[in-house]
Protein backbone atom coordinates (compact mmCIF):
# COMPACT_ATOMS: atom_id res chain seq x y z
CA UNK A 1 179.51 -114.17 183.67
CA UNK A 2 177.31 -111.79 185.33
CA UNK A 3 176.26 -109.14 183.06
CA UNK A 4 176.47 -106.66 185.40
CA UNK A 5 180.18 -107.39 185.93
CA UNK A 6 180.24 -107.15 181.79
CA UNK A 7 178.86 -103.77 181.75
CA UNK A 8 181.19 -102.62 184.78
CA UNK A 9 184.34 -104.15 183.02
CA UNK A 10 183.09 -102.59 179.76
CA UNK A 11 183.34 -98.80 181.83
CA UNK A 12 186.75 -99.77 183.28
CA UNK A 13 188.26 -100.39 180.03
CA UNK A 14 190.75 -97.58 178.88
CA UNK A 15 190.24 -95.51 176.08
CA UNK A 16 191.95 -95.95 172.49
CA UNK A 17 194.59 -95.27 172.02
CA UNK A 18 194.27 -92.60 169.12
CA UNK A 19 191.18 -91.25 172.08
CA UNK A 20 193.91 -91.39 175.12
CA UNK A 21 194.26 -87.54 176.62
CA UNK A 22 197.18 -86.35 178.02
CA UNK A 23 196.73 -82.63 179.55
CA UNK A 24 193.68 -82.18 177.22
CA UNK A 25 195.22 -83.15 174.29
CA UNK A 26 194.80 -86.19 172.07
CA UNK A 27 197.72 -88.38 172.10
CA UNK A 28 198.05 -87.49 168.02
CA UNK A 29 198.45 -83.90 169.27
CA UNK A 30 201.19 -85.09 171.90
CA UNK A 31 203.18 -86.60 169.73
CA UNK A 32 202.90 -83.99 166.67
CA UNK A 33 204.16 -81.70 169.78
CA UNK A 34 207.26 -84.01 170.43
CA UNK A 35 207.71 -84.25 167.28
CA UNK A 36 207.87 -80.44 166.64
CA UNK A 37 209.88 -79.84 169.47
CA UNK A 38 212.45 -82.16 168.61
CA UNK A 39 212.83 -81.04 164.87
CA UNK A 40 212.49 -77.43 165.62
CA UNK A 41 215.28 -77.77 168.48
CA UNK A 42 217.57 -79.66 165.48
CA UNK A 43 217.30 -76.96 163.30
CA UNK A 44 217.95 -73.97 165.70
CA UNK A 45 221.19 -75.61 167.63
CA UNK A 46 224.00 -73.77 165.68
CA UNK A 47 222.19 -70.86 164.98
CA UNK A 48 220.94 -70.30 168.99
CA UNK A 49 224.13 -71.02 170.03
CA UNK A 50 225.63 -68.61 167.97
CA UNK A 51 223.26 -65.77 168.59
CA UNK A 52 223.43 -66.57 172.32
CA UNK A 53 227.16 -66.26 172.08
CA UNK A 54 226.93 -62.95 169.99
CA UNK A 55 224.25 -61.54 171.89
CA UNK A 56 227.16 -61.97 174.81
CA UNK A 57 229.10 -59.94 172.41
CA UNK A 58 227.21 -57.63 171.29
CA UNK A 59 226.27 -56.78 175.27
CA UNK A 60 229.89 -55.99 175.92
CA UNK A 61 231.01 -54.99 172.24
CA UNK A 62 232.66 -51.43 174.33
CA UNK A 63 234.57 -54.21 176.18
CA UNK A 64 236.43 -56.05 173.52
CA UNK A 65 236.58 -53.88 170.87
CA UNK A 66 239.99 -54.79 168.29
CA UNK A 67 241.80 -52.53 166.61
CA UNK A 68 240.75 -52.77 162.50
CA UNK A 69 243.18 -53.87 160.53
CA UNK A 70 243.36 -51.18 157.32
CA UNK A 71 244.78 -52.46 153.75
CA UNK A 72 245.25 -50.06 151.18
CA UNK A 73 246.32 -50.60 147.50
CA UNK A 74 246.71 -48.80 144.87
CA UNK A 75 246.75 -48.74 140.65
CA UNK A 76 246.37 -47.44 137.52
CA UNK A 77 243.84 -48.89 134.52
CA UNK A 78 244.98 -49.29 130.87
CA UNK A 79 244.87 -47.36 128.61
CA UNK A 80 242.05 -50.03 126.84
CA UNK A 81 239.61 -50.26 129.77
CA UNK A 82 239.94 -46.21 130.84
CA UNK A 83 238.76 -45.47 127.27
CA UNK A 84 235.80 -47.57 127.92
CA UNK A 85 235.38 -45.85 131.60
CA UNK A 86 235.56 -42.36 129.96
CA UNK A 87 233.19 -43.54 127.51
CA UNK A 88 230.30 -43.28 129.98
CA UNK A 89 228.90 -39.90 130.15
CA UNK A 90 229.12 -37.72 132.88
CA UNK A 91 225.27 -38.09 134.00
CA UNK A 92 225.53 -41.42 134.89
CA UNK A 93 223.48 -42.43 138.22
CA UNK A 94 223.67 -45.42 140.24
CA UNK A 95 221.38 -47.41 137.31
CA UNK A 96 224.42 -46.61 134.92
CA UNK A 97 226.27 -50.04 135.59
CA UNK A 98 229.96 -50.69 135.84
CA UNK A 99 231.77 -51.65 132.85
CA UNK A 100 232.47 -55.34 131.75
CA UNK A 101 235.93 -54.70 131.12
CA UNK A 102 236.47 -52.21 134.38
CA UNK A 103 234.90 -54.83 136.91
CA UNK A 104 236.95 -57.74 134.94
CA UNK A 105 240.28 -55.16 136.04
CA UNK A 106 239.20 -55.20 139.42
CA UNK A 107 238.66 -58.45 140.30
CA UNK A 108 241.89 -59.73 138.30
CA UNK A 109 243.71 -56.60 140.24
CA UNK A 110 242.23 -56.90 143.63
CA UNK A 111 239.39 -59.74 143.65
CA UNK A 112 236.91 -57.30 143.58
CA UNK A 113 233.52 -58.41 142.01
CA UNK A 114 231.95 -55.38 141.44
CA UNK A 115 229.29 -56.99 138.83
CA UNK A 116 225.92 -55.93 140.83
CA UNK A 117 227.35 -53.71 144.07
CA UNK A 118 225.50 -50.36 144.48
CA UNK A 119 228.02 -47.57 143.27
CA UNK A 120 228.30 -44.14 142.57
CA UNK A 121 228.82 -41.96 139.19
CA UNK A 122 230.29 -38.22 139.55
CA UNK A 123 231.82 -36.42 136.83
CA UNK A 124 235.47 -37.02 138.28
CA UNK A 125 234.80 -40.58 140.01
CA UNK A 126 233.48 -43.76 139.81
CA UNK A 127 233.09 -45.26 143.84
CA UNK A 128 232.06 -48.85 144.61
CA UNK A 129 231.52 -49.12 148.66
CA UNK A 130 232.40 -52.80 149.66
CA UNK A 131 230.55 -53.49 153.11
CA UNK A 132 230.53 -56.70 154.42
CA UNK A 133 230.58 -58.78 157.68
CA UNK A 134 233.11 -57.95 160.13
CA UNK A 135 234.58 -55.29 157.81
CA UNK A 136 234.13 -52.89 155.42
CA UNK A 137 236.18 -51.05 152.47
CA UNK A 138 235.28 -49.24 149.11
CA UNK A 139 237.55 -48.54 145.52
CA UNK A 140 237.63 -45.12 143.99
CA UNK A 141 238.41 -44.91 140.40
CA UNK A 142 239.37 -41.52 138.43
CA UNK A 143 238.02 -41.13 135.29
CA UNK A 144 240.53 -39.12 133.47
CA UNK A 145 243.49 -40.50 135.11
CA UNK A 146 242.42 -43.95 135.80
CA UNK A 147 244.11 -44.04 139.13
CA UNK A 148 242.44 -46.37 141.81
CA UNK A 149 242.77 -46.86 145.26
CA UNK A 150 241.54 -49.63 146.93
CA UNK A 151 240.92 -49.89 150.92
CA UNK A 152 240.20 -52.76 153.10
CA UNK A 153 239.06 -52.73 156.75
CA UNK A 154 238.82 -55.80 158.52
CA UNK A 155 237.78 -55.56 162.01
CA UNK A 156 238.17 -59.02 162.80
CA UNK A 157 236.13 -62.85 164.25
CA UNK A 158 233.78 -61.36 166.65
CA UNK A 159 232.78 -58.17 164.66
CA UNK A 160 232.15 -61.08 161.68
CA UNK A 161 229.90 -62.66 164.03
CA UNK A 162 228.44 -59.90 165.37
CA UNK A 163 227.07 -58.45 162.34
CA UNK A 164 225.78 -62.12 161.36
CA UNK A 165 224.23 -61.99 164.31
CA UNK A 166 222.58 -58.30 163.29
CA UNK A 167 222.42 -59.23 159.10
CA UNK A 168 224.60 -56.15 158.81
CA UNK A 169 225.72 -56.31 154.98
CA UNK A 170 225.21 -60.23 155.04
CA UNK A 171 222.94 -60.71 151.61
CA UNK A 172 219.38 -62.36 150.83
CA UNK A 173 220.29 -65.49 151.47
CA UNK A 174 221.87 -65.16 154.95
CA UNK A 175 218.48 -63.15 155.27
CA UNK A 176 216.15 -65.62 154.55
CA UNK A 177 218.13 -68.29 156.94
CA UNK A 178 217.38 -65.35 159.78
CA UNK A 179 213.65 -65.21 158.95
CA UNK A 180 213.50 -69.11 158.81
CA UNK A 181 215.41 -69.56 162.37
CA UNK A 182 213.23 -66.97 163.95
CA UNK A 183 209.85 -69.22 162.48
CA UNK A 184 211.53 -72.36 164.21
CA UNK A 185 212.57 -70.79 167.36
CA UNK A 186 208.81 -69.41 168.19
CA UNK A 187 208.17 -73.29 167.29
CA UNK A 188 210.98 -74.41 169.48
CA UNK A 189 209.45 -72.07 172.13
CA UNK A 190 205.27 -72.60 171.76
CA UNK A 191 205.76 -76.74 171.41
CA UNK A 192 208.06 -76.41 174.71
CA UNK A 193 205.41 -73.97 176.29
CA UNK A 194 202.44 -76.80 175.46
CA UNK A 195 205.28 -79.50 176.70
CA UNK A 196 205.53 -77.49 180.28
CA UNK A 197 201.55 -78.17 180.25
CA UNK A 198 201.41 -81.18 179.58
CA UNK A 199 204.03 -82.57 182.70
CA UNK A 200 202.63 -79.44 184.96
CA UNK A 201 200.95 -81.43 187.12
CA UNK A 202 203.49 -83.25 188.17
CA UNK A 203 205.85 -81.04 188.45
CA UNK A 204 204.99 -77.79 190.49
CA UNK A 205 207.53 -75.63 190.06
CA UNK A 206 207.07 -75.55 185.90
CA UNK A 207 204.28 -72.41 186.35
CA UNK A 208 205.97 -70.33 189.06
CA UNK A 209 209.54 -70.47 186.93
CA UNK A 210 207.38 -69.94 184.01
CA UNK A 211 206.07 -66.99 185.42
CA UNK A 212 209.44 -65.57 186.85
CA UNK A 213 210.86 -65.66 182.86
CA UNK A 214 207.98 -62.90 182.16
CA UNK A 215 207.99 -61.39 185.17
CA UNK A 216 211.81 -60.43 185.74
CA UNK A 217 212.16 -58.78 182.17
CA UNK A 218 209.05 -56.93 182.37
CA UNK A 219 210.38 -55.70 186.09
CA UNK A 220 213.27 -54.90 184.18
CA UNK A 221 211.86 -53.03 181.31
CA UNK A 222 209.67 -50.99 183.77
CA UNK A 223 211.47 -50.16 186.31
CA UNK A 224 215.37 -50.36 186.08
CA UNK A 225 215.46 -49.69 182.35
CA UNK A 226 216.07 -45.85 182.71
């Protein structure tokens, strides 16, 4: 063979395949951006569906507003467990904790666990609020009578979701599932964004619709906002 044509061959040959370049990027990067994509996109299905829908919600929350539903309920403590409630002294704060055998009474009496919930000491009352998703509600205890009164509100499904979607009253570890959604949705969104590159160039419209989602908000924001 000529070695002319051996050399020109040589040229024509394409690169490896750990060397091929797609948009600039190595075809390791490509696929670590698939790969991303994919796994990110697994991981934030539920949760962007459900803070699409509650966002939906939450837009319209004057709209569909439901009337709370209010429980109240009412009792006394015995005699054993008010002696050890008027056993704690009258300048107890909010580090002065409830009881043993008071939060036991509750949550036999009403399922209450009060073992840990922020609450206030005055000299006539102790008062536990009870916040939590979609509702709310406290118990008031006297502490020379030992009367208590219990209230629940429940304001029902899409105020639950709602406040999910806000962590309103929803603990650490709904918290920390927020924080960990947000990390994969800028993943979702950057590994999509380096996608869109990637397939630009043959398809024209990606930049021009790419440029409408910044545009249109920030026209928004500007100028119709107030």
């Amino acid at each position: 063979m000529n070695p002319q044509t051996i050399t020109q061959s040589r040229k024509a040959a394409p690169p490896a395949k750990g060397k091929r370049k797609r948009g600039g990027f190595s075809a390791f990067w490509v696929r670590q951006f698939h790969t991303w994509h994919w796994m990110s996109s697994a991981i934030c299905l539920v949760g962007m569906i459900l803070f699409a829908v509650t966002g939906i919600t939450l837009n319209h929350a004057a709209s569909i507003e439901s009337e709370p539903a209010v429980v109240s309920q009412e009792g006394t403590l015995p005699n054993d467990v008010r002696a050890t409630l008027a056993a704690v002294p009258d300048s107890a704060g909010r580090d002065t904790p409830v009881p043993q055998a008071v939060s036991r009474w509750l949550d036999g009496e009403f399922g209450i666990d009060a073992s840990g919930r922020a609450h206030e000491w005055s000299a006539d009352e102790l008062y536990i609020p009870l916040p939590r998703p979609g509702g709310d509600g406290w118990v008031a205890i006297d502490r020379s009578s030992g009367a208590v009164l219990f209230e629940d509100t429940d304001r029902g499904w899409i105020a639950y979701l709602n406040d999910l979607h806000k962590g309103r009253d929803t603990g650490t570890a709904w918290s920390w599932f927020i924080d960990i959604f947000a990390v994969a949705c800028v993943i979702f969104s950057l590994t999509g964004l380096l996608l869109l590159q990637l397939h630009a160039k043959k398809r024209r419209a990606t930049w021009p619709i790419v440029g409408a989602g910044v545009i249109i908000p920030l026209f928004l924001l500007i100028f119709l906002m107030h």
